[in-house]
Protein backbone atom coordinates (compact mmCIF):
# COMPACT_ATOMS: atom_id res chain seq x y z
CA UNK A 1 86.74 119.14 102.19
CA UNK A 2 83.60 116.76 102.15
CA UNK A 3 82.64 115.85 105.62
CA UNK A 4 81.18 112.59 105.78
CA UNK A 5 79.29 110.06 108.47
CA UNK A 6 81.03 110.81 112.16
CA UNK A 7 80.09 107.02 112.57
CA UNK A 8 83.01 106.53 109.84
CA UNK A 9 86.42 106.48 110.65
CA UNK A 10 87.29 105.50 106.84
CA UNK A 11 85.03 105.91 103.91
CA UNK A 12 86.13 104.86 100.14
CA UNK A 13 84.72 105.34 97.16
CA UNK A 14 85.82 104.02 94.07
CA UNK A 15 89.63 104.20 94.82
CA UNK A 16 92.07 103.23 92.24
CA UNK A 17 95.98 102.89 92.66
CA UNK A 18 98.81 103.20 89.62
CA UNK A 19 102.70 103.46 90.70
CA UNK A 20 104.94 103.98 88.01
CA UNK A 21 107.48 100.73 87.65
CA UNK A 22 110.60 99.92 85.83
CA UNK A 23 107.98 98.23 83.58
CA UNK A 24 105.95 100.99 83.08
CA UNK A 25 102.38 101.90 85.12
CA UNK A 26 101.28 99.30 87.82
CA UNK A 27 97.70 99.22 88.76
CA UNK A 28 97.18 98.59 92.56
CA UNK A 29 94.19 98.99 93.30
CA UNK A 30 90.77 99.09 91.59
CA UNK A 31 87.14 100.17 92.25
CA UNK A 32 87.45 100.15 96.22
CA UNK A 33 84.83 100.78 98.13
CA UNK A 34 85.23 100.05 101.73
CA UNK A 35 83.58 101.76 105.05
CA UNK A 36 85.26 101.15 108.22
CA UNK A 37 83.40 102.30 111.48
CA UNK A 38 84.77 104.61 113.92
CA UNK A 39 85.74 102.72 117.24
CA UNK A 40 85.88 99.16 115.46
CA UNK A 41 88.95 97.16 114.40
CA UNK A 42 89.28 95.72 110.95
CA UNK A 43 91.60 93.53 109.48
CA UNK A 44 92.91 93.32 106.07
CA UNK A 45 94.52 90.45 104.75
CA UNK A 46 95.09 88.27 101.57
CA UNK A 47 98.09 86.99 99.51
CA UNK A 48 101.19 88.43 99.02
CA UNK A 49 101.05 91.52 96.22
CA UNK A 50 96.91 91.96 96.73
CA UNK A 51 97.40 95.43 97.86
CA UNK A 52 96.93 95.41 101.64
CA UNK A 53 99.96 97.45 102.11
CA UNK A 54 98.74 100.01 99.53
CA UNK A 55 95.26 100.42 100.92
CA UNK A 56 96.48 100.64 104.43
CA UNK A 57 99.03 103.34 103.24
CA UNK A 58 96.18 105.27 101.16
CA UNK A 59 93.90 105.19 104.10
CA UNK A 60 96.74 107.04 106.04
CA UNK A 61 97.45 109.90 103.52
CA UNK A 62 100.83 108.00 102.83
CA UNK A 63 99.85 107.25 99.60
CA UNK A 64 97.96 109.09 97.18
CA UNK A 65 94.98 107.44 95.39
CA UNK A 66 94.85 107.61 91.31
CA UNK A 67 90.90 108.41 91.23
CA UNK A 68 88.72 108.26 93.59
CA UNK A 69 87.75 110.16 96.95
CA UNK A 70 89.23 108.81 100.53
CA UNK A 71 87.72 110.31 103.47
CA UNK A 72 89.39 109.61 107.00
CA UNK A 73 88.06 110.89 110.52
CA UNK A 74 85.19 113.02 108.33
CA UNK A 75 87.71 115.15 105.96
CA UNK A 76 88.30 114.23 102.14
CA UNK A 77 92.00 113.64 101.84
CA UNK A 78 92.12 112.57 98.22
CA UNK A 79 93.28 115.95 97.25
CA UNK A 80 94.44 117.04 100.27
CA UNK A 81 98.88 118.89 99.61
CA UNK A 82 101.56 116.97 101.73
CA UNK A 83 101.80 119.77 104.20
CA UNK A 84 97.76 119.74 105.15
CA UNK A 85 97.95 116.00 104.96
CA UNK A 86 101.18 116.03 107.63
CA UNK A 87 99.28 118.73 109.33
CA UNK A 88 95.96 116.39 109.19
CA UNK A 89 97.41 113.06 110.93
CA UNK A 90 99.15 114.94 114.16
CA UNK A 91 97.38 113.71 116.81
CA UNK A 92 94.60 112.56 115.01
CA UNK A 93 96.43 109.20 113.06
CA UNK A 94 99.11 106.79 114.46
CA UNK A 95 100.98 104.29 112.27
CA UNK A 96 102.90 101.74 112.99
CA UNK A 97 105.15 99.59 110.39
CA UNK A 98 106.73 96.38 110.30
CA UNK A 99 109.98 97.79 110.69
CA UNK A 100 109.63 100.18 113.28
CA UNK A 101 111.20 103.38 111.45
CA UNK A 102 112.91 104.54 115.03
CA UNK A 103 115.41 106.96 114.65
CA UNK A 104 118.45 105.47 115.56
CA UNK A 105 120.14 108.34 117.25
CA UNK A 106 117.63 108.96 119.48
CA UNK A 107 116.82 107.04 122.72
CA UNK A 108 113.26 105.09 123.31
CA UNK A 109 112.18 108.40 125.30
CA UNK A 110 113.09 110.92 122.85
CA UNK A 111 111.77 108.86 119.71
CA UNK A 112 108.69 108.81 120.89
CA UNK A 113 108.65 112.48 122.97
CA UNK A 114 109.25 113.77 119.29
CA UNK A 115 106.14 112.45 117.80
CA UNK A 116 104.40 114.44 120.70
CA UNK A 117 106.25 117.55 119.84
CA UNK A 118 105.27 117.17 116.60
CA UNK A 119 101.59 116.73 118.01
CA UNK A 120 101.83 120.01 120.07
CA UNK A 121 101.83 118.72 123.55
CA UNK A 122 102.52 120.67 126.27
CA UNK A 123 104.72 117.65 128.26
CA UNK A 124 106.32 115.72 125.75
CA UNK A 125 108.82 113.72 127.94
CA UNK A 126 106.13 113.03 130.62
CA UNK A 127 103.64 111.69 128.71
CA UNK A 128 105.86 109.47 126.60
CA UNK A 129 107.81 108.35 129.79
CA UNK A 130 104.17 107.26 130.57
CA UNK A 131 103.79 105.61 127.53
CA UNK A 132 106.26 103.89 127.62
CA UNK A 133 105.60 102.65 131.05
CA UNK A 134 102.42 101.22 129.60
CA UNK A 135 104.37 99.22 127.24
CA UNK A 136 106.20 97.68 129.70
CA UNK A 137 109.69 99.77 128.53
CA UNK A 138 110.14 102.42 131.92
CA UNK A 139 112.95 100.56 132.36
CA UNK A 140 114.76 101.01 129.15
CA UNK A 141 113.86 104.68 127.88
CA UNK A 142 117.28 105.86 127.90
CA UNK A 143 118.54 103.16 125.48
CA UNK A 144 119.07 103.61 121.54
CA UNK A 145 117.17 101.19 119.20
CA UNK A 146 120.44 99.64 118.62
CA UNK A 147 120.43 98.64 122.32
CA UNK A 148 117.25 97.27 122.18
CA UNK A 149 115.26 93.66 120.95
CA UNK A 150 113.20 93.65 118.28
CA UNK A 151 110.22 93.20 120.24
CA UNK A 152 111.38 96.02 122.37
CA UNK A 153 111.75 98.52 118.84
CA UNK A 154 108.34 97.75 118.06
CA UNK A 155 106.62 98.20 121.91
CA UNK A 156 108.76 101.90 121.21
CA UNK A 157 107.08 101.97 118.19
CA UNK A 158 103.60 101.20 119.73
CA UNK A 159 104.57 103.96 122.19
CA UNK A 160 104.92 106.37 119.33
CA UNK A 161 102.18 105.85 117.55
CA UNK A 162 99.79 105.60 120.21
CA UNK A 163 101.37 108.75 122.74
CA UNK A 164 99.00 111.14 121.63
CA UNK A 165 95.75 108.75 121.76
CA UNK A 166 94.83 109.00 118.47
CA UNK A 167 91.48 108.84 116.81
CA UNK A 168 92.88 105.71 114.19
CA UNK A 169 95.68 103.75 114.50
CA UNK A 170 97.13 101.98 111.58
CA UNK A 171 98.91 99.09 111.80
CA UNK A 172 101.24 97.82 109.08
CA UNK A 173 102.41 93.99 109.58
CA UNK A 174 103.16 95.05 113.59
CA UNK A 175 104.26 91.00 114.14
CA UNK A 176 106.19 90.42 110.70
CA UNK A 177 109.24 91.14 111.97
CA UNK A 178 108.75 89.32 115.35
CA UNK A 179 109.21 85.68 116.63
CA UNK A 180 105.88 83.97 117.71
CA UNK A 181 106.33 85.02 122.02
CA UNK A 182 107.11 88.65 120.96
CA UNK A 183 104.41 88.74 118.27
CA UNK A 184 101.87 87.59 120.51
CA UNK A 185 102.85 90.07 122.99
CA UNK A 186 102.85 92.99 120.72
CA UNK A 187 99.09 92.27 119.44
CA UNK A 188 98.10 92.13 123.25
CA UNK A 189 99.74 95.54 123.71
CA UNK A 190 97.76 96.93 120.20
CA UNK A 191 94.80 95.93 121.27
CA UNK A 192 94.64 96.20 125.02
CA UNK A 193 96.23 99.99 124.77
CA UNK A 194 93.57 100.92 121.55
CA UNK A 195 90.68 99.08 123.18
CA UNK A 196 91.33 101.68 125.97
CA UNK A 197 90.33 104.32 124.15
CA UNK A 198 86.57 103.05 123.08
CA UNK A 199 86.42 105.83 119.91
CA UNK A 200 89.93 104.74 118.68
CA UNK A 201 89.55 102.45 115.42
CA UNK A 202 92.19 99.76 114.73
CA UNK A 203 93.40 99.03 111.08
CA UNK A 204 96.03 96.19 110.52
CA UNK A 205 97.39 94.63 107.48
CA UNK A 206 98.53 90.83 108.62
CA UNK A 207 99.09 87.51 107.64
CA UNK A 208 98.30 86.22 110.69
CA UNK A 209 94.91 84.25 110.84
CA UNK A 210 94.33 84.67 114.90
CA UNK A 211 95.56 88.30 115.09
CA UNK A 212 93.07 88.63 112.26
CA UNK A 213 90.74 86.82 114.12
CA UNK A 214 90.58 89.44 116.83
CA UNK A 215 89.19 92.00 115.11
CA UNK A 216 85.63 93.26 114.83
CA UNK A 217 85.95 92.52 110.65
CA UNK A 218 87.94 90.94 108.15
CA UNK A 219 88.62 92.41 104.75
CA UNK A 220 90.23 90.17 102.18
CA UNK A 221 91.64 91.63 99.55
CA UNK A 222 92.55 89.44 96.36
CA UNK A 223 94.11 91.59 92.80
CA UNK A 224 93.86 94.67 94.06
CA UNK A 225 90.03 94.74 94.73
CA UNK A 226 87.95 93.57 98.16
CA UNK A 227 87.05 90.00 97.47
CA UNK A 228 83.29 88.89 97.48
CA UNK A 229 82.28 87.41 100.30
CA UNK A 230 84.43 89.89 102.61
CA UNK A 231 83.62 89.00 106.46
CA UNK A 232 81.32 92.09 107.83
């Protein structure tokens, strides 16, 4: 593993991206190079089929690169086996996606008590019962994601991914889904919950120009590659 800057929460270098299609071999990416400092927001954005999604999920060991060498929170991950990289995130990496990914037969409490489990905590139900408190959902923890709004799924989902304070959070599209009133609630919950936590860096992928707007730096990607003239 190469260690890099701790002032880093996200270092690229020269990241490429191929999926295999119906078509044959897709190229996602190309030549990325992007730093992102640790304790800062950043957004990405751009059109439709640019690649945000991809370099958000590449940056959080979902994806692997093609070529190239992604280091996250100071370890090299670009090589990095599915159990290490699993092992890697716990505690250290939330994520959050635009359609919430709760499992349905579990209540608000347990869905995200299981992502502490997972993190080794020693009070799993406490602290998520706290979390949820935070996200204004004490009040509905027993109740399946069936029983619950939209807005509601993704405050769980906020829960989760932010129970065990971790070190990055990324953020997938966390309004997408979401009317304009819910959205803008969510985004005060992201930031006013990761804000709390001064060494906690935010990553988003949105269309939204004033969520965008919020963060320390824009990244705009255009055909798979960060555009010239990139907001710093």
């Amino acid at each position: 593993m190469v260690p890099v800057s701790e002032q880093n929460a996200v270092d690229l270098k020269q990241v490429y991206l191929s999926l295999e299609g119906n078509a044959g071999k897709i190229k996602i990416l190309h030549s990325i190079d992007l730093r992102i400092t640790q304790g800062s927001s950043c957004a990405l954005v751009g059109p439709s089929g640019s690649g945000k999604s991809s370099l958000l999920m590449v940056m959080a060991g979902l994806e692997k690169a093609t070529r190239g060498r992604v280091c996250v929170l100071g370890q090299d991950i670009s090589s990095m086996p599915e159990n290490e990289l699993a092992q890697f995130r716990r505690g250290q990496v939330g994520v959050v996606f635009q359609s919430f990914h709760l499992i349905p037969s579990m209540t608000a409490l347990q869905n995200v008590a299981t992502a502490l489990e997972l993190a080794g905590a020693s009070d799993p139900f406490h602290r998520a019962a706290q979390k949820l408190a935070e996200v204004g959902l004490a009040h509905r923890s027993d109740h399946f994601p069936k029983q619950l709004s939209g807005g509601e799924q993704q405050r769980v989902a906020l829960a989760r991914a932010l129970a065990s304070d971790p070190k990055i959070v990324f953020a997938d599209e966390p309004t997408g889904n979401l009317d304009a009133a819910n959205g803008a609630s969510i985004a005060d919950i992201l930031f006013t919950l990761t804000e709390a936590q001064p060494d906690t860096t935010l990553i988003l992928v949105t269309h939204d120009a004033e969520l965008a707007a919020r963060c320390d730096r824009i990244v705009n990607l255009r055909d798979g590659k960060v555009a010239e003239g990139s907001v710093s």
